[in-house]
C-alpha atoms as a PDB file:
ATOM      1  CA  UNK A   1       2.269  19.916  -7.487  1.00  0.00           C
ATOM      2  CA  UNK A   2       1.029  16.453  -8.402  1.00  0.00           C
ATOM      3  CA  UNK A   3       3.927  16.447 -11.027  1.00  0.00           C
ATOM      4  CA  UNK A   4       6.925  17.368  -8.470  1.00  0.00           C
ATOM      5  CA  UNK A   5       5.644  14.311  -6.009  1.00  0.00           C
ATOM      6  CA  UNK A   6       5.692  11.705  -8.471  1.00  0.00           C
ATOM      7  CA  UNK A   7       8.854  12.848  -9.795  1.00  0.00           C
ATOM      8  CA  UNK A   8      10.209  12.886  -6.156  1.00  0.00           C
ATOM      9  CA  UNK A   9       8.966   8.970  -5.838  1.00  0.00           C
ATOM     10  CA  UNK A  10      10.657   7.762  -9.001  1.00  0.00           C
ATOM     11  CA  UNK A  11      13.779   9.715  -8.092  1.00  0.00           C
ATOM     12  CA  UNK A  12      13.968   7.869  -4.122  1.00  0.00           C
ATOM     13  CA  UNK A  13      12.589   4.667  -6.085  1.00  0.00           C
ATOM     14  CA  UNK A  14      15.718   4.669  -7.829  1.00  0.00           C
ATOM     15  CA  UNK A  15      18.260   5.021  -4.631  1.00  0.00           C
ATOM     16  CA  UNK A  16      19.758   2.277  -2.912  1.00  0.00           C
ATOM     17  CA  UNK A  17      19.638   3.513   0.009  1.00  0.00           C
ATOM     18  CA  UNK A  18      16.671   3.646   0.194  1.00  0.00           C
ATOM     19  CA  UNK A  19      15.733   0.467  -0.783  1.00  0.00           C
ATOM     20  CA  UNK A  20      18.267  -1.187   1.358  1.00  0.00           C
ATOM     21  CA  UNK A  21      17.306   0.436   4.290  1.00  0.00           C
ATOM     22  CA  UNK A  22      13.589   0.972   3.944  1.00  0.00           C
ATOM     23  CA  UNK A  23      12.550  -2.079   2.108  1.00  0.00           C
ATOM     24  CA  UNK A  24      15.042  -5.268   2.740  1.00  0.00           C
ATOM     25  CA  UNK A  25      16.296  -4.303   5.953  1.00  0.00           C
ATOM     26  CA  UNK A  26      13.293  -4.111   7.719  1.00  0.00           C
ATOM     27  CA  UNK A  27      11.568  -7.490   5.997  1.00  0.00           C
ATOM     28  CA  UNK A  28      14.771  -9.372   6.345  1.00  0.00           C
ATOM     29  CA  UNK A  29      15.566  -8.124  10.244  1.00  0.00           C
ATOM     30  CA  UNK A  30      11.338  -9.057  10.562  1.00  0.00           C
ATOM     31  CA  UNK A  31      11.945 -12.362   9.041  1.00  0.00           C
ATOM     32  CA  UNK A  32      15.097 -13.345  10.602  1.00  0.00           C
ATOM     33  CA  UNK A  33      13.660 -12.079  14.333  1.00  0.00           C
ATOM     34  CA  UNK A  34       9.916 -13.519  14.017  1.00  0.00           C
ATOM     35  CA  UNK A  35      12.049 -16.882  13.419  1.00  0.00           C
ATOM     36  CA  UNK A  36      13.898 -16.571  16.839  1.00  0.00           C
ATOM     37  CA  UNK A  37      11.401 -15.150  19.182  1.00  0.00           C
ATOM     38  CA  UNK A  38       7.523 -14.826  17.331  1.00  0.00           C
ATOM     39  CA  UNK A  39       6.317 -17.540  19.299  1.00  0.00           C
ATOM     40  CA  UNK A  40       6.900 -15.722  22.912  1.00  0.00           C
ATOM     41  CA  UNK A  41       4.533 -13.657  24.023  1.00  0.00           C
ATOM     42  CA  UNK A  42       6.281 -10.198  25.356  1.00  0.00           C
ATOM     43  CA  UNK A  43       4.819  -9.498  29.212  1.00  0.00           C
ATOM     44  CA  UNK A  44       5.108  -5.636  29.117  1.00  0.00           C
ATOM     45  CA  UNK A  45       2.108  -5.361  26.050  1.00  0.00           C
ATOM     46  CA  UNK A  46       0.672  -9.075  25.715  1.00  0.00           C
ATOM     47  CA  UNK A  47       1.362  -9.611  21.851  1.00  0.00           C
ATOM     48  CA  UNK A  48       2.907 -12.561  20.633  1.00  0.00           C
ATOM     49  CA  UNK A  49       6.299 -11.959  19.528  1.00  0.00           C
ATOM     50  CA  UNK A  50       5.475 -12.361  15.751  1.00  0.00           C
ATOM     51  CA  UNK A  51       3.178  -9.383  16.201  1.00  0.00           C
ATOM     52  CA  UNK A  52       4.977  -6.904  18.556  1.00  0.00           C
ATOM     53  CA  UNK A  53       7.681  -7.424  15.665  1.00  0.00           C
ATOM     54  CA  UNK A  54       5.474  -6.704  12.838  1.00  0.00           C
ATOM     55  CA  UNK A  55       4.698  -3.444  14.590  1.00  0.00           C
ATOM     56  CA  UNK A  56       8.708  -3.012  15.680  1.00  0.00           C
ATOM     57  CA  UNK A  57       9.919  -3.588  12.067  1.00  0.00           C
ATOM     58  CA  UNK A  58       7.049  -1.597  10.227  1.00  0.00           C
ATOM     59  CA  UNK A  59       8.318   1.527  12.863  1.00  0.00           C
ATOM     60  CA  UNK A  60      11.625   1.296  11.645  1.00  0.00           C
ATOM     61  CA  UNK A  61      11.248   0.870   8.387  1.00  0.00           C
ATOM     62  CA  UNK A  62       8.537   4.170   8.327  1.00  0.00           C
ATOM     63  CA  UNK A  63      11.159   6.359  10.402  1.00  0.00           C
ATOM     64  CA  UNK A  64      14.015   5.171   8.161  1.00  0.00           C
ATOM     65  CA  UNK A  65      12.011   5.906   4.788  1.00  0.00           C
ATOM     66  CA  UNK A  66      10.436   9.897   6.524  1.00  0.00           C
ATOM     67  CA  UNK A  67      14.020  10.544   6.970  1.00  0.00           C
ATOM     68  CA  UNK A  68      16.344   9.114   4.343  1.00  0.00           C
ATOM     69  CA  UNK A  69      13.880  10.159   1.806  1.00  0.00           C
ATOM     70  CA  UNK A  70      14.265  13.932   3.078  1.00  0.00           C
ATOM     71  CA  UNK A  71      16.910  14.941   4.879  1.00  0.00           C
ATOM     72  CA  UNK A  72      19.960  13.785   2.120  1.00  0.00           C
ATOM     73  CA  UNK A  73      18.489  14.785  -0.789  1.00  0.00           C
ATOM     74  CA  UNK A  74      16.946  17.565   0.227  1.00  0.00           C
ATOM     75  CA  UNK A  75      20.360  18.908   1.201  1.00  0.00           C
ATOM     76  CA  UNK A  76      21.743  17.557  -2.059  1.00  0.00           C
ATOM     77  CA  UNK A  77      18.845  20.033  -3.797  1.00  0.00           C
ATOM     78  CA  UNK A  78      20.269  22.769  -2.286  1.00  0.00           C
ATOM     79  CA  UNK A  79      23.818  22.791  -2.893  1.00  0.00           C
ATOM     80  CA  UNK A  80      23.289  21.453  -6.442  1.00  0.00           C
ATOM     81  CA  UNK A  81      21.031  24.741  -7.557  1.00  0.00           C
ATOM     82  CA  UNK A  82      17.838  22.672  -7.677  1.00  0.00           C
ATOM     83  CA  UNK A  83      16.712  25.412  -4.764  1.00  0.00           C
ATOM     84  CA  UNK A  84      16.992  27.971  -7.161  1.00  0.00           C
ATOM     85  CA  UNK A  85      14.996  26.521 -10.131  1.00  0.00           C
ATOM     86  CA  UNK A  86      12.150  25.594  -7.496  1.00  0.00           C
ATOM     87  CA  UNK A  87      12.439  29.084  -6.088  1.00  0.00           C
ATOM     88  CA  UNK A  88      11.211  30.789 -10.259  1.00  0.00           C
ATOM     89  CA  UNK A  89       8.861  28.243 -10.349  1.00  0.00           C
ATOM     90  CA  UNK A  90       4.764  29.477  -9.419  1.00  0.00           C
ATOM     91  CA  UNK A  91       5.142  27.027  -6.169  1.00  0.00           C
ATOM     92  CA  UNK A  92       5.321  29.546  -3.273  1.00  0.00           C
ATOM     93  CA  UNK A  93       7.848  27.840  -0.523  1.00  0.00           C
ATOM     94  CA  UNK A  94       5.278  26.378   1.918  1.00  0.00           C
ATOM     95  CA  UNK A  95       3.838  24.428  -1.077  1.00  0.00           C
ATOM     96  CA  UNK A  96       7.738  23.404  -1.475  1.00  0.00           C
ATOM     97  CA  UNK A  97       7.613  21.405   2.359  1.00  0.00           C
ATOM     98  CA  UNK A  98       3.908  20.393   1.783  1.00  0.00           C
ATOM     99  CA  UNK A  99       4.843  18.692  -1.363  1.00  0.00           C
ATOM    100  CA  UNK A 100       8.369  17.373   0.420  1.00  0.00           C
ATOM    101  CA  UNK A 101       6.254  15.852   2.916  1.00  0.00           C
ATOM    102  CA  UNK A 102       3.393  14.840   0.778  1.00  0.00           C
ATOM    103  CA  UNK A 103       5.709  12.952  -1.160  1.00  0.00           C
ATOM    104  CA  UNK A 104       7.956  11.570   1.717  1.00  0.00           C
ATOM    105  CA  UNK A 105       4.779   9.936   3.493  1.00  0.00           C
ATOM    106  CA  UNK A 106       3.994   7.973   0.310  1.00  0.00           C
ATOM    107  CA  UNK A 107       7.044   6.672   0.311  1.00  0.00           C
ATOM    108  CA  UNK A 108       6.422   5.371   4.054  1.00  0.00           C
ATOM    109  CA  UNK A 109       3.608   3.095   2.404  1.00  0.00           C
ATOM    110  CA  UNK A 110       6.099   0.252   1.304  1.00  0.00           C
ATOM    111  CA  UNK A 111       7.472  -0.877   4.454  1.00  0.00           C
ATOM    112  CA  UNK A 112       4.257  -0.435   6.166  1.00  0.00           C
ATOM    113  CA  UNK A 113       2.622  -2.931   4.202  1.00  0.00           C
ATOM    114  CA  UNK A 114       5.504  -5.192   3.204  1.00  0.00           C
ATOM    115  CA  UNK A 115       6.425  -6.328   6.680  1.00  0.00           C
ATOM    116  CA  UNK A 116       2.629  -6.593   7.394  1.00  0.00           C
ATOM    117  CA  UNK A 117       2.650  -8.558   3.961  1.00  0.00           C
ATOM    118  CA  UNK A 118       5.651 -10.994   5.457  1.00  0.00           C
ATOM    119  CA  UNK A 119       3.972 -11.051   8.467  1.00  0.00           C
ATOM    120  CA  UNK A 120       0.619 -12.754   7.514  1.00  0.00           C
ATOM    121  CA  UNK A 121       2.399 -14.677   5.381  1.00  0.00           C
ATOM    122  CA  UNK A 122       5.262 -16.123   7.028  1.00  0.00           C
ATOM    123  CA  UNK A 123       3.726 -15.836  10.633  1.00  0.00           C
ATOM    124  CA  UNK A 124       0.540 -16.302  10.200  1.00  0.00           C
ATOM    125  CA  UNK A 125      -0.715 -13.292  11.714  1.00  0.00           C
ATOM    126  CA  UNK A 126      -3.913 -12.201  11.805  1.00  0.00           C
ATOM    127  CA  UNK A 127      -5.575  -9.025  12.574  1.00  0.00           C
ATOM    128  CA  UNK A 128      -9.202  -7.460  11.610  1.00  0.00           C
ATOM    129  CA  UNK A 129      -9.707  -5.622   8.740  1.00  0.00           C
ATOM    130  CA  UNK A 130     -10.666  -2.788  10.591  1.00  0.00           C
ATOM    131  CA  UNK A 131      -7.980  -3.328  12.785  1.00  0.00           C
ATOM    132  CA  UNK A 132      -5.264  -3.510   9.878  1.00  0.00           C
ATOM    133  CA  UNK A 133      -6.730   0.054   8.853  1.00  0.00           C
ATOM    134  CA  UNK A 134      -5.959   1.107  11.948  1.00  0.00           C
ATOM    135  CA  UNK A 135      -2.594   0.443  12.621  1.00  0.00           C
ATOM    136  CA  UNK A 136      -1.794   1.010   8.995  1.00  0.00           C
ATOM    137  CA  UNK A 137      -3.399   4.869   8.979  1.00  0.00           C
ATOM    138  CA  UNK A 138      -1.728   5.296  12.675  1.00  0.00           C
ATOM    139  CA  UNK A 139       1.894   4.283  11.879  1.00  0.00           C
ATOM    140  CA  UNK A 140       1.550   6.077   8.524  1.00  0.00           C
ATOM    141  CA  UNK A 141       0.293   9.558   9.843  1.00  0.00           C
ATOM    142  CA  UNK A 142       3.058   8.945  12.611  1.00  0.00           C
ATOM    143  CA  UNK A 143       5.736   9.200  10.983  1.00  0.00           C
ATOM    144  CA  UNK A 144       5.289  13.469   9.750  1.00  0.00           C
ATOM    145  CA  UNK A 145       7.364  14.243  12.763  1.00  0.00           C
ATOM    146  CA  UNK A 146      10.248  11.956  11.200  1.00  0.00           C
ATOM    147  CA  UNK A 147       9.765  13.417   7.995  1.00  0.00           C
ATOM    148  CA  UNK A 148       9.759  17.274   8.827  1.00  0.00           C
ATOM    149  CA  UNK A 149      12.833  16.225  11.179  1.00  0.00           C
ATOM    150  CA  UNK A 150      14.887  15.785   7.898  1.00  0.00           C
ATOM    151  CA  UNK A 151      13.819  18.680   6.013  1.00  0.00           C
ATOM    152  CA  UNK A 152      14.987  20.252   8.968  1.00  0.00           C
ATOM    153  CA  UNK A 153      18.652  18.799   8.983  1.00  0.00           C
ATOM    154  CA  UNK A 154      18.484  18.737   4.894  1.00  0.00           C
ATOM    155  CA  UNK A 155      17.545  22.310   4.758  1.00  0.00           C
ATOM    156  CA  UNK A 156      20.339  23.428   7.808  1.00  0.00           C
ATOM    157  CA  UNK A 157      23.082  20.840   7.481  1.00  0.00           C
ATOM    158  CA  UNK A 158      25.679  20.018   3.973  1.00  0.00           C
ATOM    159  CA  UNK A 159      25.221  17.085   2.444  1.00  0.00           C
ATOM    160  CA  UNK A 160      28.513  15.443   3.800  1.00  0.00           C
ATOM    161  CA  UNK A 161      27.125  16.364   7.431  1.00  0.00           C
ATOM    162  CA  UNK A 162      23.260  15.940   6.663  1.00  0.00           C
ATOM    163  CA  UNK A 163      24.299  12.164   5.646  1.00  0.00           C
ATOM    164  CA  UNK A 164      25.993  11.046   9.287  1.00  0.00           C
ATOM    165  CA  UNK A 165      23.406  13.122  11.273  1.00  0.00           C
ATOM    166  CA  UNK A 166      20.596  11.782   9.736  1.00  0.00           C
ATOM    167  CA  UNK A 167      21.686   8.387   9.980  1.00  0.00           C
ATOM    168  CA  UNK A 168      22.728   8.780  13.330  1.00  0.00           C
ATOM    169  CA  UNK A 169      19.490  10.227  14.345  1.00  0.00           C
ATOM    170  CA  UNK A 170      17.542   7.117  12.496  1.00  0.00           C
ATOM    171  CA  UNK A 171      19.268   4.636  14.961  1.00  0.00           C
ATOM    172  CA  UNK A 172      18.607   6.816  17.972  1.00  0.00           C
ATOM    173  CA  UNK A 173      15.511   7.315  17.292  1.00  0.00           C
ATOM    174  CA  UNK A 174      14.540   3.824  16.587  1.00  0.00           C
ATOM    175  CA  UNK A 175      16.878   2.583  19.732  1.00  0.00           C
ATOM    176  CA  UNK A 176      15.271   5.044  22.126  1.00  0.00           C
ATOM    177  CA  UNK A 177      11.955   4.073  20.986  1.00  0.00           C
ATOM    178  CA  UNK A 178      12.107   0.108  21.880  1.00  0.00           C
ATOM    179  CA  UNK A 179      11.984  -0.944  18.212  1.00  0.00           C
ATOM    180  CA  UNK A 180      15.080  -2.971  18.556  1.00  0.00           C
ATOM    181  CA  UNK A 181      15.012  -4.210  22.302  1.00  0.00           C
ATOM    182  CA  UNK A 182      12.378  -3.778  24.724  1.00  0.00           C
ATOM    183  CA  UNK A 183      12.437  -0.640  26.950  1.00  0.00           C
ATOM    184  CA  UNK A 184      13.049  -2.893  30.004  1.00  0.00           C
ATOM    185  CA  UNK A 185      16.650  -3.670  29.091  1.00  0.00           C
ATOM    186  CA  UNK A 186      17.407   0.029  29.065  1.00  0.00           C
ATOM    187  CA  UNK A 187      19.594   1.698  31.870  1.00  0.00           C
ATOM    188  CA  UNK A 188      17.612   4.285  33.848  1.00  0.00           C
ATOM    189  CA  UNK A 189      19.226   7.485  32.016  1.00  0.00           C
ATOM    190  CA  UNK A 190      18.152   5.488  28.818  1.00  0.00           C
ATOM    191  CA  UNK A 191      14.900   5.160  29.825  1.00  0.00           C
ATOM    192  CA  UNK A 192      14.038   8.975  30.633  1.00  0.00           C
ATOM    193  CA  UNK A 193      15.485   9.925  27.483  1.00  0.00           C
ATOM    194  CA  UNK A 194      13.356   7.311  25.191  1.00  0.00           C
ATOM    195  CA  UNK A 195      10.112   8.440  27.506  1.00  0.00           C
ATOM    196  CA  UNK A 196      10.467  12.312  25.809  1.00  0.00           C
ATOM    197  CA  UNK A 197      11.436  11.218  22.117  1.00  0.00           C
ATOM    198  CA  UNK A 198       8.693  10.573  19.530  1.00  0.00           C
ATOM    199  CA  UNK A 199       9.802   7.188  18.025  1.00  0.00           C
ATOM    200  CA  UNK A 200       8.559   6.011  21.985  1.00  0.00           C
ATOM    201  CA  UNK A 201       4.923   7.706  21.727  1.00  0.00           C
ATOM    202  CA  UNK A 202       4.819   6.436  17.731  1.00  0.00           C
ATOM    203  CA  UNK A 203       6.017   2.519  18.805  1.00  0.00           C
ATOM    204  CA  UNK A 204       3.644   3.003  21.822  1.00  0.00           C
ATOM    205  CA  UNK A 205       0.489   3.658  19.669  1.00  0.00           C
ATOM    206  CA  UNK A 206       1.164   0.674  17.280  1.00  0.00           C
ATOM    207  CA  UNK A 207       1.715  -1.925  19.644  1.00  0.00           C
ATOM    208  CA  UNK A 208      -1.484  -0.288  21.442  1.00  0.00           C
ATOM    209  CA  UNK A 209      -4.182  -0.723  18.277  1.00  0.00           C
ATOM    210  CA  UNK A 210      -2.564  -4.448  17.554  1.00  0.00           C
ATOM    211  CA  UNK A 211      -3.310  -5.086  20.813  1.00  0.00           C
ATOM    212  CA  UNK A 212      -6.846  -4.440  20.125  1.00  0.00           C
ATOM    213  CA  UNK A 213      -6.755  -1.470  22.630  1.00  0.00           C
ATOM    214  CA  UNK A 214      -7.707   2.706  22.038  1.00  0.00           C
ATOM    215  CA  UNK A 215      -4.029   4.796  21.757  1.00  0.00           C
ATOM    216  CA  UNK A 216      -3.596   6.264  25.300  1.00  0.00           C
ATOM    217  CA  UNK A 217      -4.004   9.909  24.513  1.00  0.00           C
ATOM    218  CA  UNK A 218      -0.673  10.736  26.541  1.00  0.00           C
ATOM    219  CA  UNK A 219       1.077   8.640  23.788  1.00  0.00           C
ATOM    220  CA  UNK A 220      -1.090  10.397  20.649  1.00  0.00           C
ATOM    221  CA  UNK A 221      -0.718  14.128  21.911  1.00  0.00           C
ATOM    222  CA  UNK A 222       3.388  13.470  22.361  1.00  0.00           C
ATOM    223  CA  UNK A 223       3.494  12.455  18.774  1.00  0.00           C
ATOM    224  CA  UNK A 224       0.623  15.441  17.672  1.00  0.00           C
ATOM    225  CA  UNK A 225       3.449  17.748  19.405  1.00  0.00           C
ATOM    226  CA  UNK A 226       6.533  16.032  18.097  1.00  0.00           C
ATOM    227  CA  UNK A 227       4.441  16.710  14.346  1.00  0.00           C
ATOM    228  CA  UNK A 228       3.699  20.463  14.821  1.00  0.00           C
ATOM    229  CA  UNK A 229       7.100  21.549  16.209  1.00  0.00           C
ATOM    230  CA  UNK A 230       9.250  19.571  13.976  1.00  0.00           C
ATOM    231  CA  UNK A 231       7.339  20.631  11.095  1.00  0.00           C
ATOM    232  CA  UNK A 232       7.444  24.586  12.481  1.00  0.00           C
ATOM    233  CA  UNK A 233      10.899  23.792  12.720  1.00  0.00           C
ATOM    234  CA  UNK A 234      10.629  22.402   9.234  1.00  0.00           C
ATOM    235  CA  UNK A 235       9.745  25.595   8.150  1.00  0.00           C
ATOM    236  CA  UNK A 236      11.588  27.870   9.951  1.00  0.00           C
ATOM    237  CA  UNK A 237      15.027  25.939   8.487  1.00  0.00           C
ATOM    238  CA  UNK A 238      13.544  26.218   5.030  1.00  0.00           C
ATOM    239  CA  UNK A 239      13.265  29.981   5.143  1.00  0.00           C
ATOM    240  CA  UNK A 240      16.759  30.211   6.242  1.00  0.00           C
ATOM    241  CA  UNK A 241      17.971  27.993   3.438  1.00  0.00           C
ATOM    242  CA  UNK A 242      16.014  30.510   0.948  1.00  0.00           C
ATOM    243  CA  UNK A 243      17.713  33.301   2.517  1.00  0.00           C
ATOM    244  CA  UNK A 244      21.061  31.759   2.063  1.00  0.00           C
ATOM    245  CA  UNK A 245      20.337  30.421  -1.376  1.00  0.00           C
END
């Protein structure tokens, strides 16, 4: 198993896309926005803009890497035969996800720390270690729900349809969840949408910690939720892949 997730990192390490949109985008948008506004202070959470953000940017960056890393090439996998030749090997097909995922959340890692990296270093911002650790651990373990999302569309969807909808979903998510505008500038149908969707609960929690306060537990049990159906759901779409495979 150890084998198959480091060859699944060198193989996303490799794609564009995934740079572009998991590494510079979020960095550059960070860079470019902490210029404009990270000396304001934002009203609705009481972080200076350079912080809120960090946190903002990191989200995106996290949801963009769970699902571009899984839901494309997962699809790819199964349409190419690579289904098959995982289906003779001695890896039963939970281990299959589990590894998927395993390998998926490692790849969250860079643009956690690289916009926290730009951060301290461009903005000056600065957080305690134990509160780094914190927000860090949070937003990583956050972001399964994102993750088992794709398997779900790679395992269920083409790869010329798994592409748009994954994308698609990647915006909406990070829209609905306030990571590129503030939740007050929604319109009210906006609003009850973003208030059920778990890129809201999963911004909520990291602008919570660098705040310096405990994650309300209506925010943590949305995204504990979010993480068990979507990976059930995970699962489910897997098994139906097998069956057509």
């Amino acid at each position: 198993m150890r084998h198959y997730i480091k060859v699944e990192m060198l193989r996303m390490l490799r794609n564009k896309r995934y740079i572009i949109f998991v590494v510079a985008f979020p960095v550059g948008f960070y860079l470019l926005y902490s210029n404009l506004w990270g000396s304001e202070s934002d009203q609705a959470t009481g972080l200076r803009g350079s912080v809120l953000l960090m946190v903002s940017m990191a989200a995106y960056g996290a949801l963009a890497a769970a699902m571009m890393s899984t839901a494309v090439p997962w699809s790819q996998e199964r349409h190419s035969g690579w289904l098959r030749q995982l289906q003779i090997t001695p890896l039963p097909g939970r281990a299959i996800i589990l590894t998927k995922l395993a390998s998926s959340m490692l790849l969250v890692l860079p643009s956690l720390l690289l916009v926290g990296l730009a951060a301290v270093l461009t903005q000056h911002v600065s957080l305690p270690p134990l509160q780094w650790a914190e927000l860090i651990l949070a937003m990583w373990a956050g972001t399964i729900p994102f993750a088992a999302l794709g398997l779900a569309i790679g395992s269920l969807l083409p790869p010329d349809t798994a592409q748009p909808v994954a994308m698609i979903g990647m915006f909406g998510l990070a829209l609905l969840g306030g990571l590129w505008f503030p939740e007050s500038m929604m319109p009210a149908a906006m609003k009850s949408i973003a208030h059920v969707t778990p890129s809201y609960d999963y911004a909520r929690v990291g602008w919570q910690i660098a705040a310096g306060e405990a994650p309300h537990a209506a925010d943590a049990a949305g995204i504990l939720a979010w993480g068990v159906a979507l990976v059930a759901l995970a699962l489910v779409a897997y098994r139906r892949a097998t069956v057509r495979a």
